[in-house]
C-alpha atoms as a PDB file:
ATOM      1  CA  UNK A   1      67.704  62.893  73.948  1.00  0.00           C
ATOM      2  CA  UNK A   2      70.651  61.385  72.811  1.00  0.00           C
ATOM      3  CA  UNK A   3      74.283  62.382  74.623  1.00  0.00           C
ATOM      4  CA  UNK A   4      76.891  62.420  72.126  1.00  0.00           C
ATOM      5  CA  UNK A   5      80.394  62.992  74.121  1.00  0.00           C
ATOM      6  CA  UNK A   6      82.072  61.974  71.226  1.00  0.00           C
ATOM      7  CA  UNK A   7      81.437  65.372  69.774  1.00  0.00           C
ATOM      8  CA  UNK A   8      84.868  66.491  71.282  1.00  0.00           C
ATOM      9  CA  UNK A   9      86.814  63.925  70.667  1.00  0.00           C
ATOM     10  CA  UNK A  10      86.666  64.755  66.428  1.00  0.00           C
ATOM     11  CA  UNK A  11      89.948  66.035  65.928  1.00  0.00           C
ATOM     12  CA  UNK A  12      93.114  67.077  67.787  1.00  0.00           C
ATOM     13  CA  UNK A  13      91.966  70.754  67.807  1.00  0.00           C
ATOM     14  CA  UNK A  14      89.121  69.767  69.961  1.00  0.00           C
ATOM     15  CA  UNK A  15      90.569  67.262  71.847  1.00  0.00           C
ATOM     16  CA  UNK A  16      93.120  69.790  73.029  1.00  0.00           C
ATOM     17  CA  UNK A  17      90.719  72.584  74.022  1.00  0.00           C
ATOM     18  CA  UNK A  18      89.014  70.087  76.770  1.00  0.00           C
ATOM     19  CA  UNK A  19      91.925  68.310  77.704  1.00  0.00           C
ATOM     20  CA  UNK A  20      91.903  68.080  81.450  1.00  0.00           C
ATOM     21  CA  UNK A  21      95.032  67.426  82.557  1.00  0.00           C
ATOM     22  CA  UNK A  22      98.482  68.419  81.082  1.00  0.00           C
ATOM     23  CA  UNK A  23     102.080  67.116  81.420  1.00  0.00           C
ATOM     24  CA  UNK A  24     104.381  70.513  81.429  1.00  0.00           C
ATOM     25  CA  UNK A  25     108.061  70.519  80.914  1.00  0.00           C
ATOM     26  CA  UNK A  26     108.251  72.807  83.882  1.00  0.00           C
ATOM     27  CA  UNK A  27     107.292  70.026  86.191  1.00  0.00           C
ATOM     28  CA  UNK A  28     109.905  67.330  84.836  1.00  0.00           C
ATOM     29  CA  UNK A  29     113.215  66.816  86.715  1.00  0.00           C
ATOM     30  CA  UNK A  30     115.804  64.454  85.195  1.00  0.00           C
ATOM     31  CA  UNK A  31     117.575  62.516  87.766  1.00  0.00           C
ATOM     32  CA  UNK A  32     121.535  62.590  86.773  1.00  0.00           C
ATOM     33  CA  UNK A  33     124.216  59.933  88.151  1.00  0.00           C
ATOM     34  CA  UNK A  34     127.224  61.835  88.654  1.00  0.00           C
ATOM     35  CA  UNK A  35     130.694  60.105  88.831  1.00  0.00           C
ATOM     36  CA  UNK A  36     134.163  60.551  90.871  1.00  0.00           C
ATOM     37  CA  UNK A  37     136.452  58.799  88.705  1.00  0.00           C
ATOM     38  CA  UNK A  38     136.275  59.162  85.326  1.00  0.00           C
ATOM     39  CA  UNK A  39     136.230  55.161  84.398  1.00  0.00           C
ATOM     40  CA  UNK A  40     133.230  54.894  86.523  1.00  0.00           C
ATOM     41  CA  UNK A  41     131.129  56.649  83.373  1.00  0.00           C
ATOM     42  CA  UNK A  42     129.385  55.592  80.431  1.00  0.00           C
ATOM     43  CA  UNK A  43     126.033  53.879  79.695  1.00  0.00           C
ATOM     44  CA  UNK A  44     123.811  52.247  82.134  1.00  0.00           C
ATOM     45  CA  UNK A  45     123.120  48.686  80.576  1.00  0.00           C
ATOM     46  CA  UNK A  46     119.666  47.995  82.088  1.00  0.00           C
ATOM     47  CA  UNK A  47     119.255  51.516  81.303  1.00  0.00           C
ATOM     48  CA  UNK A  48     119.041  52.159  78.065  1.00  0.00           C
ATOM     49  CA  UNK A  49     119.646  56.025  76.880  1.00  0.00           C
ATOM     50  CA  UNK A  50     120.820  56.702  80.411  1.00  0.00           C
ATOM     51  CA  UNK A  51     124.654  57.090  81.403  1.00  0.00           C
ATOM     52  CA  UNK A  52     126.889  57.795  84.527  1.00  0.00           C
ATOM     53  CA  UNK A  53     128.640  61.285  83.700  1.00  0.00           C
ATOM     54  CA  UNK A  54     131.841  63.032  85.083  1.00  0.00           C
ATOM     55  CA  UNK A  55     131.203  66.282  86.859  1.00  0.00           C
ATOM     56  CA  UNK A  56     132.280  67.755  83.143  1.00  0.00           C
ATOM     57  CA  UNK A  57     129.723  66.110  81.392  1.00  0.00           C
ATOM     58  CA  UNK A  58     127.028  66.716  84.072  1.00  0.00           C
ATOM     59  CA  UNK A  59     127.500  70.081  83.374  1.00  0.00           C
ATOM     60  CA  UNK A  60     127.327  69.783  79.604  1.00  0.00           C
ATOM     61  CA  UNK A  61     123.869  67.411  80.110  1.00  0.00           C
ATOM     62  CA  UNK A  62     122.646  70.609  82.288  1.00  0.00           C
ATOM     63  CA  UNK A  63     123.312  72.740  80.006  1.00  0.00           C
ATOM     64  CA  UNK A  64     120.874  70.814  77.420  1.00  0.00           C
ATOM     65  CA  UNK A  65     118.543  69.708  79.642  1.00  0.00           C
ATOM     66  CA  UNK A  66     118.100  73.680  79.922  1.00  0.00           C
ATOM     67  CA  UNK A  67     118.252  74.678  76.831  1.00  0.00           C
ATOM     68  CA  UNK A  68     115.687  72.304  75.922  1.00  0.00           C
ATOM     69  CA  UNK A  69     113.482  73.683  78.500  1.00  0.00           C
ATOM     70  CA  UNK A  70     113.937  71.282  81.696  1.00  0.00           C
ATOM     71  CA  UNK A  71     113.967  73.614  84.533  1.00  0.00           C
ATOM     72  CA  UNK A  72     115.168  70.690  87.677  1.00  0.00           C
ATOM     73  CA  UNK A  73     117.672  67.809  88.078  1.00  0.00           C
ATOM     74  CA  UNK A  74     118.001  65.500  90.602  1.00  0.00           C
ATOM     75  CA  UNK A  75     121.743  64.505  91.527  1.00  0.00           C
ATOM     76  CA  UNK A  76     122.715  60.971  92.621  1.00  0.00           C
ATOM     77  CA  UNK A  77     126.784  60.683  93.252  1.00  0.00           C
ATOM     78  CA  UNK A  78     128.869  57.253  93.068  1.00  0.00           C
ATOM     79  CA  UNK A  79     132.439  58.182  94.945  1.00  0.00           C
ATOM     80  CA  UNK A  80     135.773  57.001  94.522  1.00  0.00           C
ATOM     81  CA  UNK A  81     135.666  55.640  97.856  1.00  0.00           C
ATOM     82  CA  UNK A  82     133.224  53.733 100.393  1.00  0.00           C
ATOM     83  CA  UNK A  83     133.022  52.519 103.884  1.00  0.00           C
ATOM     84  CA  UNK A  84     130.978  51.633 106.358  1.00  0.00           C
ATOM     85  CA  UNK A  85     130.655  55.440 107.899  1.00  0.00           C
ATOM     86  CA  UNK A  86     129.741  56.794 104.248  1.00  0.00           C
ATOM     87  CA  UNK A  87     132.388  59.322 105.027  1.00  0.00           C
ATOM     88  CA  UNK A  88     132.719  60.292 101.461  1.00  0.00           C
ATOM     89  CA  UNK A  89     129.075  61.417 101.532  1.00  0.00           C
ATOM     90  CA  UNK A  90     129.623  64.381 103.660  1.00  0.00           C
ATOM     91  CA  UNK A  91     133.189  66.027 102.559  1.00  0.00           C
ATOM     92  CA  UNK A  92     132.726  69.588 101.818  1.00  0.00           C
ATOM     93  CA  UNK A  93     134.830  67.945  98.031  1.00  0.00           C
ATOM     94  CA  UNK A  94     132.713  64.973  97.786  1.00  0.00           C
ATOM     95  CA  UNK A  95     131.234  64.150  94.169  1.00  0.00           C
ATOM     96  CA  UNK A  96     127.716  65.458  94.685  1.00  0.00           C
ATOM     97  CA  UNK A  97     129.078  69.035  96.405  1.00  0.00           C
ATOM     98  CA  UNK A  98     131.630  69.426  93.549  1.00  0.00           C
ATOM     99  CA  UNK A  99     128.890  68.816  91.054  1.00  0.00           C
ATOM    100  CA  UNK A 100     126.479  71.088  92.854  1.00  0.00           C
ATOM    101  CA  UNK A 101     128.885  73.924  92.170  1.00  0.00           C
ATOM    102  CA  UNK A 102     129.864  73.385  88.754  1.00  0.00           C
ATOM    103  CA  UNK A 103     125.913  73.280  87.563  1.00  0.00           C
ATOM    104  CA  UNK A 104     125.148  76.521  89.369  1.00  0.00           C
ATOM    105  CA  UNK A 105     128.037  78.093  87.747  1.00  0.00           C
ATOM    106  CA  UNK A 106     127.445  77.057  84.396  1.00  0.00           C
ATOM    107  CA  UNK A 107     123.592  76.826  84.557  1.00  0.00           C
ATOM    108  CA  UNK A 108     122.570  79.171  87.925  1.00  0.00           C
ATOM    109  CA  UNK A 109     119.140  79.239  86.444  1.00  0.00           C
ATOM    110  CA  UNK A 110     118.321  75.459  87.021  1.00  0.00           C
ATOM    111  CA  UNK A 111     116.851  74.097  90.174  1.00  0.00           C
ATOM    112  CA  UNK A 112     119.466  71.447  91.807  1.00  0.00           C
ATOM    113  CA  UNK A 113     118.050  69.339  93.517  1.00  0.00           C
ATOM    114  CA  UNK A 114     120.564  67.046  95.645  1.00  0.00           C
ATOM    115  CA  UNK A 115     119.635  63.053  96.805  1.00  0.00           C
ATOM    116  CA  UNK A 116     120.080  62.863 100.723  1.00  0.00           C
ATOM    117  CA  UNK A 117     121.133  58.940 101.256  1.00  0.00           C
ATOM    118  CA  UNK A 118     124.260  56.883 102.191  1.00  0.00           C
ATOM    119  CA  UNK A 119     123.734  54.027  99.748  1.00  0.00           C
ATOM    120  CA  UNK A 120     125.540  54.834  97.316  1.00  0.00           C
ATOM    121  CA  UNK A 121     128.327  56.118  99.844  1.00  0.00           C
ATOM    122  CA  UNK A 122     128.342  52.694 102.606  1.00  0.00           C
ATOM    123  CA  UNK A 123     130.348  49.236 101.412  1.00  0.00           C
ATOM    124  CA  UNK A 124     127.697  47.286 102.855  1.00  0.00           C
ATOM    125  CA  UNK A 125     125.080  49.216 100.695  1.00  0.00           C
ATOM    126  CA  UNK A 126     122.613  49.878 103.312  1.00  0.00           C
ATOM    127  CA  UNK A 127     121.194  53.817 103.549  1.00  0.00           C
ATOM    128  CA  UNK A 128     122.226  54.078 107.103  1.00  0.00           C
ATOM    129  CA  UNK A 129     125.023  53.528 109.434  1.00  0.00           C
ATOM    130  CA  UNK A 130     125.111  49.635 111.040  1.00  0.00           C
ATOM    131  CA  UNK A 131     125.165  49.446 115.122  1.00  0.00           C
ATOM    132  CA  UNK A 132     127.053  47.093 116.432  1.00  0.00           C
ATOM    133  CA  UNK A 133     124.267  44.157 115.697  1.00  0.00           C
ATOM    134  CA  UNK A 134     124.607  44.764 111.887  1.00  0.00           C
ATOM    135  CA  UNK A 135     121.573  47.054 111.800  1.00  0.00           C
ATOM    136  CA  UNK A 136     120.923  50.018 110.491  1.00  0.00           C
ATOM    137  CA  UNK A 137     120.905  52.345 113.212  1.00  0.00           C
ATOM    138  CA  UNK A 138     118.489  55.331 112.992  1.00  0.00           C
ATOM    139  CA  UNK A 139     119.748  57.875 115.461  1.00  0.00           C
ATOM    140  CA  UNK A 140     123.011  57.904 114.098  1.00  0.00           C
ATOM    141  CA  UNK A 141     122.334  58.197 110.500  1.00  0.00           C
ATOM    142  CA  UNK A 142     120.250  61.065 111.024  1.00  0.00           C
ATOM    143  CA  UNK A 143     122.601  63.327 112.546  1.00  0.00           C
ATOM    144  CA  UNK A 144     124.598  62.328 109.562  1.00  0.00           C
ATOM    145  CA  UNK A 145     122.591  62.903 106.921  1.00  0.00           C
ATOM    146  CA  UNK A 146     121.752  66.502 108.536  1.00  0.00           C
ATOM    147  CA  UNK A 147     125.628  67.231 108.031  1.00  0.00           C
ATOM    148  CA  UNK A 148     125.242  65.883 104.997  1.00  0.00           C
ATOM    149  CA  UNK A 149     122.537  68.361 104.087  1.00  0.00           C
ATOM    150  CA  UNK A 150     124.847  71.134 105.253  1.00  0.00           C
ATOM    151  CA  UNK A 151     127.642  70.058 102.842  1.00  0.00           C
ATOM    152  CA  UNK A 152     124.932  70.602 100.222  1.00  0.00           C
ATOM    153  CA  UNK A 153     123.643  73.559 100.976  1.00  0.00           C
ATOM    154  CA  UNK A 154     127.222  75.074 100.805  1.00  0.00           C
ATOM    155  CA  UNK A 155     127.416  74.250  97.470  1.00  0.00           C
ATOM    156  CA  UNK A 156     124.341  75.959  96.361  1.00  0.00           C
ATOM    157  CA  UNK A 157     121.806  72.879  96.187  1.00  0.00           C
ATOM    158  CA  UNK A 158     118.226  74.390  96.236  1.00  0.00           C
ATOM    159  CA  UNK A 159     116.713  71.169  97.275  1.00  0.00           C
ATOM    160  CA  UNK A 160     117.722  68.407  99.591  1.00  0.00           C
ATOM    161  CA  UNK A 161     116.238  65.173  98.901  1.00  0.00           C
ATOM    162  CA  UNK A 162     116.456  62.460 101.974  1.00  0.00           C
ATOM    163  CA  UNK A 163     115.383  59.437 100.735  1.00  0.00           C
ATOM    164  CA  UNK A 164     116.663  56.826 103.300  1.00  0.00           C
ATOM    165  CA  UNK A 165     112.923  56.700 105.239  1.00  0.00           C
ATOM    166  CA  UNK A 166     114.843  57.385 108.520  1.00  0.00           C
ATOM    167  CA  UNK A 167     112.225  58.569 111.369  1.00  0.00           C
ATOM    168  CA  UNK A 168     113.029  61.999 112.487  1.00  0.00           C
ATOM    169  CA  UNK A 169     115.519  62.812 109.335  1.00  0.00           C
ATOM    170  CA  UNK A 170     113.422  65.684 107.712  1.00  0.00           C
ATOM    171  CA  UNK A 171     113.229  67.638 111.620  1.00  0.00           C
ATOM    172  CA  UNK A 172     116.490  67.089 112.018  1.00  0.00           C
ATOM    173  CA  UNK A 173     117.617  68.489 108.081  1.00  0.00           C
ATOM    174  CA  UNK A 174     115.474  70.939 108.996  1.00  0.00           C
ATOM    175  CA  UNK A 175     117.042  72.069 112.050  1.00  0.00           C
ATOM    176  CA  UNK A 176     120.355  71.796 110.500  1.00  0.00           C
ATOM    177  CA  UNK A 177     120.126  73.792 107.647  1.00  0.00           C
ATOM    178  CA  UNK A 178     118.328  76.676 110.045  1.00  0.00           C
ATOM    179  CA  UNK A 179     120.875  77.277 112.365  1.00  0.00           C
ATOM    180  CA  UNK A 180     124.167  77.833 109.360  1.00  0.00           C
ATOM    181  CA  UNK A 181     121.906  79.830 107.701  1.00  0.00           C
ATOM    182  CA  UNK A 182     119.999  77.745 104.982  1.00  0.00           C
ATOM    183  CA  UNK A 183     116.296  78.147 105.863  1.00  0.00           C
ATOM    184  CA  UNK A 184     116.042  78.901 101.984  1.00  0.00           C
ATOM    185  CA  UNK A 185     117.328  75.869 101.334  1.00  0.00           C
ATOM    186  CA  UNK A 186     114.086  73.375 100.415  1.00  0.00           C
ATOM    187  CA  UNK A 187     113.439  69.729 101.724  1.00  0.00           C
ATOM    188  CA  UNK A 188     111.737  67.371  99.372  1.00  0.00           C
ATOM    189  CA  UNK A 189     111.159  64.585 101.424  1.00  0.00           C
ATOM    190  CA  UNK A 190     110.588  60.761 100.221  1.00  0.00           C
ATOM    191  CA  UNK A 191     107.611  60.319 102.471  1.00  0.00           C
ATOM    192  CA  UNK A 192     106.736  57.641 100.784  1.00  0.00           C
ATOM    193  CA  UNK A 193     108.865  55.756  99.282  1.00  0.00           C
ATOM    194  CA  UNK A 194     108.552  51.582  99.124  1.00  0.00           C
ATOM    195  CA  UNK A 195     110.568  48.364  99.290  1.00  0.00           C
ATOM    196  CA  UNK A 196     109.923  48.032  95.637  1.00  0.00           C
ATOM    197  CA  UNK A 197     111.038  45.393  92.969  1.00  0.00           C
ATOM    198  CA  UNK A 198     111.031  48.135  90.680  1.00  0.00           C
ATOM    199  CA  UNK A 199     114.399  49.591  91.736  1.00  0.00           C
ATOM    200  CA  UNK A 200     117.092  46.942  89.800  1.00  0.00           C
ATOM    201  CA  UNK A 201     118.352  49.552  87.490  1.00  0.00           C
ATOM    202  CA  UNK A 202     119.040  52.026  89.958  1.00  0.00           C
ATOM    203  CA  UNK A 203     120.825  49.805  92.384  1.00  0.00           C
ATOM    204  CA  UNK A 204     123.171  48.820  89.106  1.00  0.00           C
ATOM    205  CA  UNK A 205     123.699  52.622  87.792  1.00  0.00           C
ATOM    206  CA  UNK A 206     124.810  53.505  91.433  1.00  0.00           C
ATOM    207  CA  UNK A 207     126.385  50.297  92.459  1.00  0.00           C
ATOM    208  CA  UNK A 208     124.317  50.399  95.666  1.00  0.00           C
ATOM    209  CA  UNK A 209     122.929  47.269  96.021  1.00  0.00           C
ATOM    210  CA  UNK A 210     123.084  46.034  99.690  1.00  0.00           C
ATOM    211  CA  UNK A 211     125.574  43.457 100.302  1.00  0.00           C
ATOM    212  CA  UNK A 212     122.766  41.787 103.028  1.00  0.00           C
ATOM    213  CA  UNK A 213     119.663  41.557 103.808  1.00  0.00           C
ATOM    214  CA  UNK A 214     117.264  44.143 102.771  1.00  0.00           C
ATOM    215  CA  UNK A 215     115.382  47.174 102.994  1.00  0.00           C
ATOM    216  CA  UNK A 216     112.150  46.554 104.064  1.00  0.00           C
ATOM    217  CA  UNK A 217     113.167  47.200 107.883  1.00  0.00           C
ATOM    218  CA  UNK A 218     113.046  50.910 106.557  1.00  0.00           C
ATOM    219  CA  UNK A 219     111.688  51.103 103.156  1.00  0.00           C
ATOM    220  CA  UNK A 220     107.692  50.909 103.470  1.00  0.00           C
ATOM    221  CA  UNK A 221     105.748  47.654 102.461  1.00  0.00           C
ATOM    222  CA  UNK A 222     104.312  47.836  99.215  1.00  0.00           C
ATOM    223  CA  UNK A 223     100.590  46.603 100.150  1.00  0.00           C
ATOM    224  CA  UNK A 224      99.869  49.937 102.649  1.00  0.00           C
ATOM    225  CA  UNK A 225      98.485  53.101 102.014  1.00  0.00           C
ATOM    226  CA  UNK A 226      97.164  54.090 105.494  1.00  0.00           C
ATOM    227  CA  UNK A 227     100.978  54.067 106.326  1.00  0.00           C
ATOM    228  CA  UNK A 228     101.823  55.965 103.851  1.00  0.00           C
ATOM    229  CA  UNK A 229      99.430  58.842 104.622  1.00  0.00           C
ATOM    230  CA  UNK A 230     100.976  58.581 108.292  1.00  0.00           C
ATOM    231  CA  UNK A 231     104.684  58.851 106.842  1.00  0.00           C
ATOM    232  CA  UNK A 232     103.404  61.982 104.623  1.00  0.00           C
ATOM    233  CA  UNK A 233     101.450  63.645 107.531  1.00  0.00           C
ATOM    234  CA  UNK A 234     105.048  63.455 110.113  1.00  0.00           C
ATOM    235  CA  UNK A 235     107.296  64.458 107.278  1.00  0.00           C
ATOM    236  CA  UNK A 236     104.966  67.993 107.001  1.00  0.00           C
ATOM    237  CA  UNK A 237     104.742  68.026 110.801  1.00  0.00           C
ATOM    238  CA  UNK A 238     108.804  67.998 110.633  1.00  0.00           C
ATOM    239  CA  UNK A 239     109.158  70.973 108.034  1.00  0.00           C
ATOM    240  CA  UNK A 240     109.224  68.947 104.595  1.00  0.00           C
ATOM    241  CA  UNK A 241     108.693  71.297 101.884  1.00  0.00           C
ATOM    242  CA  UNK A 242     107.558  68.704  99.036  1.00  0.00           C
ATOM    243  CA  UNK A 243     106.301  65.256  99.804  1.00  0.00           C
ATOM    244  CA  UNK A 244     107.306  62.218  97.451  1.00  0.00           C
ATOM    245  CA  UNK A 245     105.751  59.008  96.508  1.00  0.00           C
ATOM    246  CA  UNK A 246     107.902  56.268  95.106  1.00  0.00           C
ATOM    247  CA  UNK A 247     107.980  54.088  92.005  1.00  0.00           C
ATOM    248  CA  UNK A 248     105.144  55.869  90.478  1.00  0.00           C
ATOM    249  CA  UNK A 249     103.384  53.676  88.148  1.00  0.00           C
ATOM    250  CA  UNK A 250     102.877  50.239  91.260  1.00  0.00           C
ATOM    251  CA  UNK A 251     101.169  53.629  93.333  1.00  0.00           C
ATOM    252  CA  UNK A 252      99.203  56.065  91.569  1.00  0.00           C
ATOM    253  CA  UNK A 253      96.349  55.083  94.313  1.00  0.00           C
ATOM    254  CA  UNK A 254      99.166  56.264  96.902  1.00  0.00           C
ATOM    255  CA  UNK A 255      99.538  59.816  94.706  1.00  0.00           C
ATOM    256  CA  UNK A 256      95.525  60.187  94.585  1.00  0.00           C
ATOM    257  CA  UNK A 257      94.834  59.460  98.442  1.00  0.00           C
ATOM    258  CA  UNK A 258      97.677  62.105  99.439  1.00  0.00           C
ATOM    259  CA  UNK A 259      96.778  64.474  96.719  1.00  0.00           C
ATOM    260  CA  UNK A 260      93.177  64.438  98.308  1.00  0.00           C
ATOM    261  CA  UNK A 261      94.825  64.563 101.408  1.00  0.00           C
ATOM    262  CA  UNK A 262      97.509  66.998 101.184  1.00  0.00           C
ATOM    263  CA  UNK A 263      97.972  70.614 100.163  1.00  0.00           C
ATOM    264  CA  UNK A 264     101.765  70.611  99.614  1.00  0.00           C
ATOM    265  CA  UNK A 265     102.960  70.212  96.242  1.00  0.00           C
ATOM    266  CA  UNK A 266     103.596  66.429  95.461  1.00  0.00           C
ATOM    267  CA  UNK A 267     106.375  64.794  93.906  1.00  0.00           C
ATOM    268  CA  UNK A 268     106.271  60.687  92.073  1.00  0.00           C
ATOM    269  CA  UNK A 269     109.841  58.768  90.917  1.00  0.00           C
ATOM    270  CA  UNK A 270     109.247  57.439  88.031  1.00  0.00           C
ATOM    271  CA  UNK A 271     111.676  54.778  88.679  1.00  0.00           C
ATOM    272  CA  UNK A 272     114.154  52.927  86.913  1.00  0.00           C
ATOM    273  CA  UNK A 273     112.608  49.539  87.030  1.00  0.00           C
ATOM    274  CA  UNK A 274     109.524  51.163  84.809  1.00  0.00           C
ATOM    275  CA  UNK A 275     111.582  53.086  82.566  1.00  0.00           C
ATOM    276  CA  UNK A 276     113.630  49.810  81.652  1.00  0.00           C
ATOM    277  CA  UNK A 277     110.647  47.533  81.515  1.00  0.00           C
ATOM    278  CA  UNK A 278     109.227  50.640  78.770  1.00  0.00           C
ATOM    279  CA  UNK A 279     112.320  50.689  77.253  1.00  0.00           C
ATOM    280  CA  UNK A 280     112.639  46.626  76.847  1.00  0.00           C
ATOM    281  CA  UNK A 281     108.873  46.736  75.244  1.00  0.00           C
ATOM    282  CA  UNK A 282     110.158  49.353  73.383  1.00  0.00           C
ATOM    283  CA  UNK A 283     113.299  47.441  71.747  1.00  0.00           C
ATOM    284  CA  UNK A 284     110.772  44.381  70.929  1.00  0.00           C
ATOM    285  CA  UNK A 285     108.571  46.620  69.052  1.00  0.00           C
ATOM    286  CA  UNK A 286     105.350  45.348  71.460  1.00  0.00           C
ATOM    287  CA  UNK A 287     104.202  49.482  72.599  1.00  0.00           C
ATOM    288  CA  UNK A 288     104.365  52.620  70.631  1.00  0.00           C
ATOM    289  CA  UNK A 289     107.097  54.696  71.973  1.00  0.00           C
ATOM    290  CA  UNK A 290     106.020  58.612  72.443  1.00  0.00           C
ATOM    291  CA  UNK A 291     102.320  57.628  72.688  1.00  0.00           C
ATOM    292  CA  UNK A 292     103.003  55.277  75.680  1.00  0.00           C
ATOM    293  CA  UNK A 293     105.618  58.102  77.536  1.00  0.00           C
ATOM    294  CA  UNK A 294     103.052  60.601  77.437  1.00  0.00           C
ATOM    295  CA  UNK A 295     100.293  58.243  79.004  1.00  0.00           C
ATOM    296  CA  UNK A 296     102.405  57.122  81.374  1.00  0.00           C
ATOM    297  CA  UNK A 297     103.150  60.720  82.023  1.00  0.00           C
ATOM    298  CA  UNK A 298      99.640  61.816  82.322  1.00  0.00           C
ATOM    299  CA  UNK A 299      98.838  59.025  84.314  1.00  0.00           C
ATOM    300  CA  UNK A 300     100.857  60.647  87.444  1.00  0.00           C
ATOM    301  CA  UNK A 301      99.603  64.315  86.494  1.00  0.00           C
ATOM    302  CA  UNK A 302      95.905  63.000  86.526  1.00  0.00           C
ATOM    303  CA  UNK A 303      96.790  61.018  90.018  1.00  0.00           C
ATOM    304  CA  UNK A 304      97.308  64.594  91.656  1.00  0.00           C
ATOM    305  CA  UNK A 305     101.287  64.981  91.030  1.00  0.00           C
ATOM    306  CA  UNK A 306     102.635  68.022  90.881  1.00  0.00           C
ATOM    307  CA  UNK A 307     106.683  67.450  90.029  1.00  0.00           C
ATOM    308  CA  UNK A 308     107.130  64.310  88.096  1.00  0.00           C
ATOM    309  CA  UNK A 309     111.144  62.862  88.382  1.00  0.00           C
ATOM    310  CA  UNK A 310     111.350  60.529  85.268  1.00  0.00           C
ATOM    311  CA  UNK A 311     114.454  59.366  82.894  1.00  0.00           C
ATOM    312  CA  UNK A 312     111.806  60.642  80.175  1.00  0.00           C
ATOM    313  CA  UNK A 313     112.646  64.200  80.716  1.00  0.00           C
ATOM    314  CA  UNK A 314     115.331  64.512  78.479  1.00  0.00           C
ATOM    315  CA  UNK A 315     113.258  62.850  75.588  1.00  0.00           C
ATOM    316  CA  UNK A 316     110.079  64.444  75.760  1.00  0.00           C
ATOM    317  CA  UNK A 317     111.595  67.622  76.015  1.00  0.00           C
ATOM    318  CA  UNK A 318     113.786  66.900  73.049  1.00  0.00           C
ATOM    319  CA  UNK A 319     110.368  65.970  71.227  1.00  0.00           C
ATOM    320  CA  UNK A 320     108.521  68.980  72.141  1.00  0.00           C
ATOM    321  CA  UNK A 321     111.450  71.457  70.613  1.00  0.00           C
ATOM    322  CA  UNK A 322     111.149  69.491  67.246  1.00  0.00           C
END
C-alpha cells in the first residue's frame, strides 16, 4: 500500500482541521518600556516599530493592545534618576508603580505583569547591588528586590517578574508579598534566563547596559541545559508560579526538556536581539514578513510554551482583526 500524507495538506481548509499546534492571542504578552521623563520617549532605533512611552501613552498602547485582543503586558521602567542602590526602583511613585496604576484604571481587565530587576534602575548597570569588591552582591539585592515586589503589588501588578537570576529571590518575593497581604499576587520567575548575545536592543531601549564587566557571574551560560533544569526545579521549590526560558529562538531545546519536565505553565522571551535581526531581514526584503512571525511563533508553541512574551504581539494581533 501506498501512504499518501499529503492527502491533508491539499488546501488551507484541511490543513487547518489537523493542525497540531496553535499560536493564540490569549497567550501573547507585549513587553512595554515605560518612561519618567517625557524626553526619554520615542522610537527604539535597533528596534524598529517599538518605542519608549510616557505613562500617558502606555495607557493609550494598553488600551489597543486590548482592544485588539492582547490580554498581558509586561512593564520595563527607565527612571529619571539612577544610583548605585537602585533607589528609584522601589519608591511607592517610581515609574513602573505609577504606570501599574494608570493601566488598571484605564484597562482593569488586562493582566500587568511587572519586570523585577535593578538594571535599568543602578548607574553601573548591573541587576544587583555591588559589595564593597565591585560585585554584585546576592544577599542584599534580594531583600531588595522583595521590597521591590511589595511596591508592585500596591499598585495592582498581577504578576511580578524577577529576572536578575539572584539565588533565593523567588522564596524571598514570595515571602514578602505573603506577609502584606499579596499571596494573590503571581511570580513568574526567569528560571532560565542566559548570558545571551541576543539582548543588544534591550540594553539600548532601557539604557541598561553595564558600565563593567558582565553578566555571566549571574546570567546562565548559554551551552547548559542540565543547569537550567536545576534553576527551574529551585525556582518551583521557592513558590514560582510560571517558569521562564530566555531568548527563545538560541533555546527551544531548553523549552522542550522543561516542558517534558515540568507541569507549571511555561513562559519564552522572545527577545529583542531576534526581533531586530527579523526586522533587519525584513527591511532587505531577504524573508517574508507574516509567514516568518507566525513560524517563529509556532516554533515556541510546538517547543511546549505556554505564554509567549514577543514585540510581535501588537502586529499579529493587528493582523488577525483585519
Amino acid at each position: 500500500m501506498i501512504h499518501r500524507p499529503r492527502r491533508l495538506r491539499r488546501t488551507e481548509a484541511i490543513r487547518a482541521l489537523v493542525r497540531e499546534h496553535h499560536v493564540r492571542l490569549d497567550h501573547l504578552v507585549q513587553p512595554i518600556f515605560v518612561v519618567e521623563r517625557a524626553e526619554d520617549a520615542g522610537p527604539i532605533a535597533s528596534m524598529p516599530g517599538i518605542e519608549r512611552h510616557t505613562i500617558d501613552g502606555a495607557v493609550e498602547e494598553c488600551r489597543t493592545l486590548a482592544a485588539l485582543g492582547i490580554r498581558a503586558v509586561l512593564l520595563f521602567g527607565i527612571p529619571a534618576h539612577k544610583d548605585a542602590q537602585a533607589s528609584s526602583n522601589v519608591k511607592e511613585d517610581g515609574v513602573v508603580q505609577r504606570a501599574i496604576r494608570a493601566i488598571k484604571a484605564a484597562v482593569p481587565e488586562l493582566a500587568v505583569m511587572a519586570d523585577l530587576c535593578n538594571c535599568e534602575y543602578t548607574d553601573h548597570g548591573h541587576c544587583g547591588l555591588l559589595d564593597e569588591r565591585g560585585e554584585v552582591d546576592n544577599d542584599a539585592t534580594v531583600a531588595l528586590l522583595a521590597n521591590v515586589a511589595v511596591t508592585y503589588a500596591r499598585a495592582g501588578a498581577d504578576v511580578v517578574a524577577p529576572s536578575d537570576m539572584m539565588d533565593g529571590r523567588v522564596a524571598a518575593i514570595r515571602d514578602a508579598l505573603d506577609d502584606v497581604g499579596f499571596e494573590q499576587v503571581a511570580i513568574m520567575a526567569y528560571s532560565a534566563k542566559y548570558g545571551s548575545a541576543f539582548y543588544g536592543p534591550f540594553r539600548e531601549a532601557a539604557a541598561s547596559a553595564p558600565r563593567f564587566g558582565d553578566r555571566r557571574s549571574y546570567q546562565m551560560d548559554p551551552p547548559n541545559v542540565r543547569e537550567a533544569l536545576r534553576e527551574i526545579a529551585l525556582d518551583i521549590e521557592e513558590g514560582a508560579d510560571i517558569v521562564m526560558v530566555k531568548p527563545g529562538l538560541p533555546y527551544l531545546d531548553v523549552v522542550r526538556a522543561a516542558r517534558e519536565t515540568f507541569d507549571l505553565p511555561i513562559a519564552v522571551y522572545n527577545v529583542s536581539g531576534e526581533y531586530a535581526m527579523l526586522q533587519a531581514a525584513f527591511a532587505a526584503g531577504w524573508l517574508e514578513r507574516d509567514r516568518t512571525i507566525d513560524e517563529v511563533l509556532a516554533s515556541f508553541v510546538r517547543a511546549g510554551a505556554d505564554i509567549v512574551i514577543t514585540y510581535f504581539a501588537k502586529e499579529v494581533a493587528r493582523r488577525h482583526a483585519g
